[in-house]
C-alpha atoms as a PDB file:
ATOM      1  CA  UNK A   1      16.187 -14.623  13.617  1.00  0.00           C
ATOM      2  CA  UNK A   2      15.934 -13.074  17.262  1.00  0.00           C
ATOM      3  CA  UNK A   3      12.825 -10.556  18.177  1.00  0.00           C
ATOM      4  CA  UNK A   4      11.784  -9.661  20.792  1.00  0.00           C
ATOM      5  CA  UNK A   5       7.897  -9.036  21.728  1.00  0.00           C
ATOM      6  CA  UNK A   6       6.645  -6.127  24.165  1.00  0.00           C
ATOM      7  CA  UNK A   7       3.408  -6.751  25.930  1.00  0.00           C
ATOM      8  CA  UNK A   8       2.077  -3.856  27.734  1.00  0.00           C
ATOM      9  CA  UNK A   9      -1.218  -2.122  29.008  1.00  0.00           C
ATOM     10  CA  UNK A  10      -0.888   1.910  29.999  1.00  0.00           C
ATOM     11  CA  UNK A  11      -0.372   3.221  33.593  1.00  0.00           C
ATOM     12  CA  UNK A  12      -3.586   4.338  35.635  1.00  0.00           C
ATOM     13  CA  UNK A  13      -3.651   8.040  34.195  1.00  0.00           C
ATOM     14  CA  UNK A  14      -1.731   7.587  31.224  1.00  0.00           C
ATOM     15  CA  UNK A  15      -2.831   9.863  28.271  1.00  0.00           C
ATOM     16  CA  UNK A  16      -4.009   7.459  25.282  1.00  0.00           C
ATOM     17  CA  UNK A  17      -2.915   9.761  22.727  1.00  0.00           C
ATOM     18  CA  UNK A  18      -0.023  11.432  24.448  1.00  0.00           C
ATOM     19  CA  UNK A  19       1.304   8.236  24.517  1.00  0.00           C
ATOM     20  CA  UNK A  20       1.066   7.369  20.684  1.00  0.00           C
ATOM     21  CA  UNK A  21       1.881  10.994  19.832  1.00  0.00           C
ATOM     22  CA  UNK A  22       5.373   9.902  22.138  1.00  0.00           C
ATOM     23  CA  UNK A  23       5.366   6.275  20.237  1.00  0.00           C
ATOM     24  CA  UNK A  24       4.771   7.662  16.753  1.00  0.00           C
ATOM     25  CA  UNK A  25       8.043  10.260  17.082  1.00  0.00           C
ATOM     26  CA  UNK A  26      10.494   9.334  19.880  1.00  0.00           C
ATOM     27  CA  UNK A  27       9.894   5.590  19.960  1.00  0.00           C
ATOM     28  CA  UNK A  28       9.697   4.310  16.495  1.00  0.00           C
ATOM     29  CA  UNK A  29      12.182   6.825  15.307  1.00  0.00           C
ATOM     30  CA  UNK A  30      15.070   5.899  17.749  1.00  0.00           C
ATOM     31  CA  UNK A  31      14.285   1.735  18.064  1.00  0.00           C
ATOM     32  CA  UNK A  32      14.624   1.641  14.248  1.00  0.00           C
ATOM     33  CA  UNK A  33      17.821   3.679  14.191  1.00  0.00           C
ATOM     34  CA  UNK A  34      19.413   1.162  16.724  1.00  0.00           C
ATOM     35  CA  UNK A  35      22.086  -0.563  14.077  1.00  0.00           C
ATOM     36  CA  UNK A  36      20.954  -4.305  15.749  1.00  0.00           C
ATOM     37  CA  UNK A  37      17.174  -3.636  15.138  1.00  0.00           C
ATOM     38  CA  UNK A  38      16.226  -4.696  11.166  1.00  0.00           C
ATOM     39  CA  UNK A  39      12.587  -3.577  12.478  1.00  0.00           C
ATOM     40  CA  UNK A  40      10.693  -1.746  15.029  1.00  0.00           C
ATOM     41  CA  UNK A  41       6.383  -1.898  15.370  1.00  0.00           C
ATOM     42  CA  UNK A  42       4.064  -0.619  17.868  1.00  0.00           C
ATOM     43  CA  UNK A  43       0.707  -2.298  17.842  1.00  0.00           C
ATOM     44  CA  UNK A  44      -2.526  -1.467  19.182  1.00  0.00           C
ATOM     45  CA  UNK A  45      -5.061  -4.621  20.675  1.00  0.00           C
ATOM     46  CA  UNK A  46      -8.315  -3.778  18.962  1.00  0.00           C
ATOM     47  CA  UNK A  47      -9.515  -7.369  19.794  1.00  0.00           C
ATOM     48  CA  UNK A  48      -9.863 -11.012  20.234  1.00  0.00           C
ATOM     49  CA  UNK A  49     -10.682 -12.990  17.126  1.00  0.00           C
ATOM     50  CA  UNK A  50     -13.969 -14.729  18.075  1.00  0.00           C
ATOM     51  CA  UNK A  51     -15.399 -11.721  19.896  1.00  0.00           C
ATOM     52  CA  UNK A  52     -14.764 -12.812  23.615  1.00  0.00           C
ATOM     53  CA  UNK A  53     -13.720 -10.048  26.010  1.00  0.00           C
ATOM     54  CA  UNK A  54     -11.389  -7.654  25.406  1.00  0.00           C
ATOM     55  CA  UNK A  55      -7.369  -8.543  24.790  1.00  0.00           C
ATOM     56  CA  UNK A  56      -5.244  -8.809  27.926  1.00  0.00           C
ATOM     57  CA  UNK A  57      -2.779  -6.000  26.686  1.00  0.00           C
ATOM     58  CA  UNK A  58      -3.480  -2.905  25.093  1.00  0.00           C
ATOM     59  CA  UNK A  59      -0.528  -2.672  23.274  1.00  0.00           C
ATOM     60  CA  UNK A  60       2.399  -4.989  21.182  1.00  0.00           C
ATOM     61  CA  UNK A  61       5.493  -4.076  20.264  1.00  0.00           C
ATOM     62  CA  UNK A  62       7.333  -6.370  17.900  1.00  0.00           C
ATOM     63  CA  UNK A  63      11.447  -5.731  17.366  1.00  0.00           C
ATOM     64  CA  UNK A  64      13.227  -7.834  14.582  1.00  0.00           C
ATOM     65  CA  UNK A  65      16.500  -7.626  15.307  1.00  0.00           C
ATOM     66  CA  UNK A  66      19.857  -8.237  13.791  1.00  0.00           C
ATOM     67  CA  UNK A  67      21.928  -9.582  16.364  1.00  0.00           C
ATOM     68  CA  UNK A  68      20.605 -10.076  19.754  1.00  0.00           C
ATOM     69  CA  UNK A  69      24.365  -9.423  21.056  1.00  0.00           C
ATOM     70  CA  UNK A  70      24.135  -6.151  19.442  1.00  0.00           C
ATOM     71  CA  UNK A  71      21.141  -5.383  20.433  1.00  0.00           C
ATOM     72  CA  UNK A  72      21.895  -5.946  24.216  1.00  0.00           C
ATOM     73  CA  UNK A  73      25.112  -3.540  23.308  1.00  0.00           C
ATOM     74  CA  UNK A  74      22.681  -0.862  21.728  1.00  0.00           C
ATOM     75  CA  UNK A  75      20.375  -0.672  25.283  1.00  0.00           C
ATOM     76  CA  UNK A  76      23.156   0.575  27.036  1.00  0.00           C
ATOM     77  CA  UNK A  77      23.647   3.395  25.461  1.00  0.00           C
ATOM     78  CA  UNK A  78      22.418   7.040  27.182  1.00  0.00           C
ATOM     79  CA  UNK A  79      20.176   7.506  24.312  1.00  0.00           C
ATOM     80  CA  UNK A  80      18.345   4.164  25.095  1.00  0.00           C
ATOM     81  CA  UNK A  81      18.193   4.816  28.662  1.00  0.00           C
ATOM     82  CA  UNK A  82      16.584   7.992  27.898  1.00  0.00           C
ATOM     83  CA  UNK A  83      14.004   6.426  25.596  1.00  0.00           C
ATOM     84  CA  UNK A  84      13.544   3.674  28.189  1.00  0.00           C
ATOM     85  CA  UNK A  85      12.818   5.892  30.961  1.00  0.00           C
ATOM     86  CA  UNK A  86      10.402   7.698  28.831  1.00  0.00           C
ATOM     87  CA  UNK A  87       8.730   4.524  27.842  1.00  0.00           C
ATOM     88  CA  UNK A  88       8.290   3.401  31.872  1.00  0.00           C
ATOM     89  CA  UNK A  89       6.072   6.439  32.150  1.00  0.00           C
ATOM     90  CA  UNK A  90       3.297   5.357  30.500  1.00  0.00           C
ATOM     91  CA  UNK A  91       3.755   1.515  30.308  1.00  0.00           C
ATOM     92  CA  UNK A  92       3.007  -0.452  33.865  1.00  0.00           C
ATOM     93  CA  UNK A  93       4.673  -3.945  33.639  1.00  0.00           C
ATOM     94  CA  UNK A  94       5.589  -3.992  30.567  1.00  0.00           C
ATOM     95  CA  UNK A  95       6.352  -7.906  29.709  1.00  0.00           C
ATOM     96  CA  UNK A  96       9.546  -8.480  27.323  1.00  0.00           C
ATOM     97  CA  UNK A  97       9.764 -11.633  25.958  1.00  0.00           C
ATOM     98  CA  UNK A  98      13.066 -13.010  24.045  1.00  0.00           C
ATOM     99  CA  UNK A  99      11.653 -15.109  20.551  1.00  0.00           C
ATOM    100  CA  UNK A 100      13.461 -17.042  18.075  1.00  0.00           C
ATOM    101  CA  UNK A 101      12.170 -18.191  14.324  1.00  0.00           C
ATOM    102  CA  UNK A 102      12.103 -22.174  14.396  1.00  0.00           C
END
């Protein structure tokens, strides 16, 4: 199975809860109603196990998908490029990696 993982601290200025107010009704809503998504979560870091420091990102987003074909499809629609742009103003370099089940 294909997923992809979303690592990602806020923008300078970004509104904490604004921004999961936005997550908890635009963003889960619409991911999880893409047809090539089985299953969209939004994480917050709380922590390192062990107790040293604080975690590199503030937040994880983890999308089991269907079809990564489909998927790729599904981003190009208007609806995603809304949701995207929305996204871009409160993450700052977000990092998108591509993972596969072994």
């Amino acid at each position: 199975m294909d997923c992809v993982i979303v690592l990602f601290n806020l923008k300078e200025g970004a509104d904490q809860a604004e921004y999961q107010a936005w997550a908890r009704r635009r963003d889960l809503v619409e991911v999880n109603r893409l047809p090539s998504v089985d299953r969209f979560r939004v994480l917050r870091s709380v922590g390192l196990l062990g107790g040293a420091g604080g975690p590199p990102f503030q937040y994880v987003e983890v999308i089991d998908l269907n079809s990564m074909e489909k998927f790729g499809e599904d981003l190009q629609s208007a609806e995603a490029g809304e949701l995207a742009e929305e996204f871009r103003r409160f993450a700052s370099d977000p990092v998108f990696i591509h993972c596969q089940d072994l």
